[in-house]
Structures are given as structure tokens and as C-alpha cells.
Protein backbone atom coordinates (compact mmCIF):
# COMPACT_ATOMS: atom_id res chain seq x y z
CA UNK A 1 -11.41 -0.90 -9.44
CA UNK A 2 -8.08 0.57 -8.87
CA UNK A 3 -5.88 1.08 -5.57
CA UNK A 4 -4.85 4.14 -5.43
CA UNK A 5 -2.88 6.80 -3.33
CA UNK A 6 -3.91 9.96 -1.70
CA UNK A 7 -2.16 12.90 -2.68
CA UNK A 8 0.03 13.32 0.41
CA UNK A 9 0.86 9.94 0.03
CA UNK A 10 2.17 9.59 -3.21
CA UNK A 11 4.25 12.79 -2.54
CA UNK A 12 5.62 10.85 0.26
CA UNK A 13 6.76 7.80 -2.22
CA UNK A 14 8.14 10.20 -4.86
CA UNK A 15 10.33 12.05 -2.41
CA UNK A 16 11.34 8.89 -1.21
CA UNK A 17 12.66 7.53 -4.01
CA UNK A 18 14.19 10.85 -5.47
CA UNK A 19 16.19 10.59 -2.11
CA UNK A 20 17.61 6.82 -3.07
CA UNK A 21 18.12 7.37 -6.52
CA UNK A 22 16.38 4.41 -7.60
CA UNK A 23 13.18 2.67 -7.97
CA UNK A 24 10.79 2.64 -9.63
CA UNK A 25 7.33 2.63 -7.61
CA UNK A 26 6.02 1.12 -4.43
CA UNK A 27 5.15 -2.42 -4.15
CA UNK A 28 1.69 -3.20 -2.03
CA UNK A 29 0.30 -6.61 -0.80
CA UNK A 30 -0.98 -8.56 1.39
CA UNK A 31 0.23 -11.42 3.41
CA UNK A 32 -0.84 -14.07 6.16
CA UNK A 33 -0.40 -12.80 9.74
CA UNK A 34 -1.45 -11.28 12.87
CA UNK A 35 -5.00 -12.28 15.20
CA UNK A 36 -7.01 -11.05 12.24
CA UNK A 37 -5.69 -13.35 9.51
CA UNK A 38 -3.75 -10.71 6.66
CA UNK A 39 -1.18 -7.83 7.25
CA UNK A 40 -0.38 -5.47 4.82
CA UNK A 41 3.05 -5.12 3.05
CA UNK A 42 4.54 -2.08 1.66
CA UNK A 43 7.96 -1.80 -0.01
CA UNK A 44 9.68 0.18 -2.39
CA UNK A 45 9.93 -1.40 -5.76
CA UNK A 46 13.24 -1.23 -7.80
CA UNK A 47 11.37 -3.46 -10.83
CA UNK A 48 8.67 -4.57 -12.00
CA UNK A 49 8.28 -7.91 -11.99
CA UNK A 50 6.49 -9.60 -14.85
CA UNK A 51 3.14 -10.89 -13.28
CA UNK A 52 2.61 -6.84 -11.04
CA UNK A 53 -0.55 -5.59 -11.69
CA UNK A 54 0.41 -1.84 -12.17
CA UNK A 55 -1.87 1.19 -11.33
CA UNK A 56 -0.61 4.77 -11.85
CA UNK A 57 -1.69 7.50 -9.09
CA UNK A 58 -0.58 11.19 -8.59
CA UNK A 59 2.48 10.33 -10.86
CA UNK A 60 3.53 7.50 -8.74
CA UNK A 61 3.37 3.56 -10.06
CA UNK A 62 1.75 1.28 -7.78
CA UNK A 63 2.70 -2.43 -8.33
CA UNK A 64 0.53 -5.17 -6.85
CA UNK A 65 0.89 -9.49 -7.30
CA UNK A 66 -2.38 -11.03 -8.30
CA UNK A 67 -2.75 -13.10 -5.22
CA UNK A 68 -3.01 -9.85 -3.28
CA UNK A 69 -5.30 -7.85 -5.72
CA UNK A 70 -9.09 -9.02 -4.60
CA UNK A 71 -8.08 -8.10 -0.90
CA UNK A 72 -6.91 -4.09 -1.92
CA UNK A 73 -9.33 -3.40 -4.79
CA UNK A 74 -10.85 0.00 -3.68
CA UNK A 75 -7.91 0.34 -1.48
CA UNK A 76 -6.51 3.97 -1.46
CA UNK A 77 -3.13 4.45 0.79
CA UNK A 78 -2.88 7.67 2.90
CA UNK A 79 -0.04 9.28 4.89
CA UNK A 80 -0.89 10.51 7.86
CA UNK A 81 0.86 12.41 10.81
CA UNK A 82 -1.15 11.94 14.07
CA UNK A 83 0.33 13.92 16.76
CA UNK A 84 4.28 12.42 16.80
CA UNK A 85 3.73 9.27 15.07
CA UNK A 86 3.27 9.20 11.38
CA UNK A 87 3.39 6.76 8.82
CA UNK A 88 1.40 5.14 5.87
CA UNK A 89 -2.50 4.10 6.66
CA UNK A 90 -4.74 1.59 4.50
CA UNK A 91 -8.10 2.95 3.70
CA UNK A 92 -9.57 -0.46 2.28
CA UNK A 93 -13.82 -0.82 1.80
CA UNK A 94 -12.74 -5.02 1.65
CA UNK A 95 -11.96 -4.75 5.36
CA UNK A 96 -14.72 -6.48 7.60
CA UNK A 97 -12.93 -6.67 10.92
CA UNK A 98 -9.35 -5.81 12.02
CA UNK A 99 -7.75 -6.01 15.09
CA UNK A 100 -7.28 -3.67 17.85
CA UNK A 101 -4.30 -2.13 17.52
CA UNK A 102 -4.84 -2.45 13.43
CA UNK A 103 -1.85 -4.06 12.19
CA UNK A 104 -4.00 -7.52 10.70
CA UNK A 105 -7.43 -7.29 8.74
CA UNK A 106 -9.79 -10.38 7.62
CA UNK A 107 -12.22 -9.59 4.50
């Protein structure tokens, strides 16, 4: 399986790097945190680093450490605008409970 992102999302990513100048993807993983156990992590990526697992989506590289790859296989990242808040959302099948306001996950 692959993690992937949506089209709007990986528009999102490009335009955001073309704006810094640099980089060379976006970094996903996962970490411990929050009520539910994991939180996601998202940065922009200026390297990859010699153990990423690398997928390629819409033209944009996706880099993920393979400590955080069984929890996001499947995973597809979306960008979303809901009314005046927008940001990046995690569409992840792995996910058997989260918390309430959705920033921490358990699988």
C-alpha cells in the first residue's frame, strides 16, 4: 500500500515549496501524544534522509521513517477549507478511535 495525497493537497505542498525555494517533498509520521495515544506530524522536507520510505503522488515526493509506516499505510492526505479554517486532514483506514477534537488517533 502506498500513502498518498489528494490532488488539492499535493498542489498545496508544491506551491509551498516553489514559494521557499527549497525542499524537496513533505515529510509525514507519526508520533506518541495526545488522549488517543499517536499524533500526526507533517513537515516540509529539505532531504531525504537515508532510511525515508519515499512514495511519489500528483508530482509531489512523500517521505515517511519506517517506524511510522504500518500506522499511515492506506493513508491519503487531503486539504481541506471548512468554512474559515483550513488546513491539511488525514484520511487513514488504520484509524480505530481518535479523539474528540481529532488531533490523536490509536490503531
Amino acid at each position: 500500500m502506498a500513502v498518498t495525497l489528494s490532488e488539492r493537497a499535493a498542489k498545496h505542498v508544491a506551491n509551498y515549496i516553489a514559494k521557499r525555494g527549497k525542499g524537496v517533498g513533505v515529510r509525514l509520521g507519526v508520533r506518541t501524544s495526545g488522549c488517543s495515544g499517536m499524533a500526526y506530524k507533517l513537515e516540509f522536507a529539505d532531504e531525504i534522509e537515508p532510511d525515508d520510505i519515499t512514495f511519489e503522488s500528483h508530482g509531489v515526493t512523500v517521505l515517511i521513517d519506517p517506524k511510522s509506516l504500518p500506522y499511515l499505510e492506506g493513508t491519503e492526505l487531503d486539504y481541506a477549507r471548512e468554512g474559515l479554517n483550513e488546513g491539511f486532514k488525514f484520511n487513514n483506514p488504520n484509524v480505530k478511535d481518535q479523539c474528540g477534537c481529532g488531533e490523536s488517533f490509536n490503531v
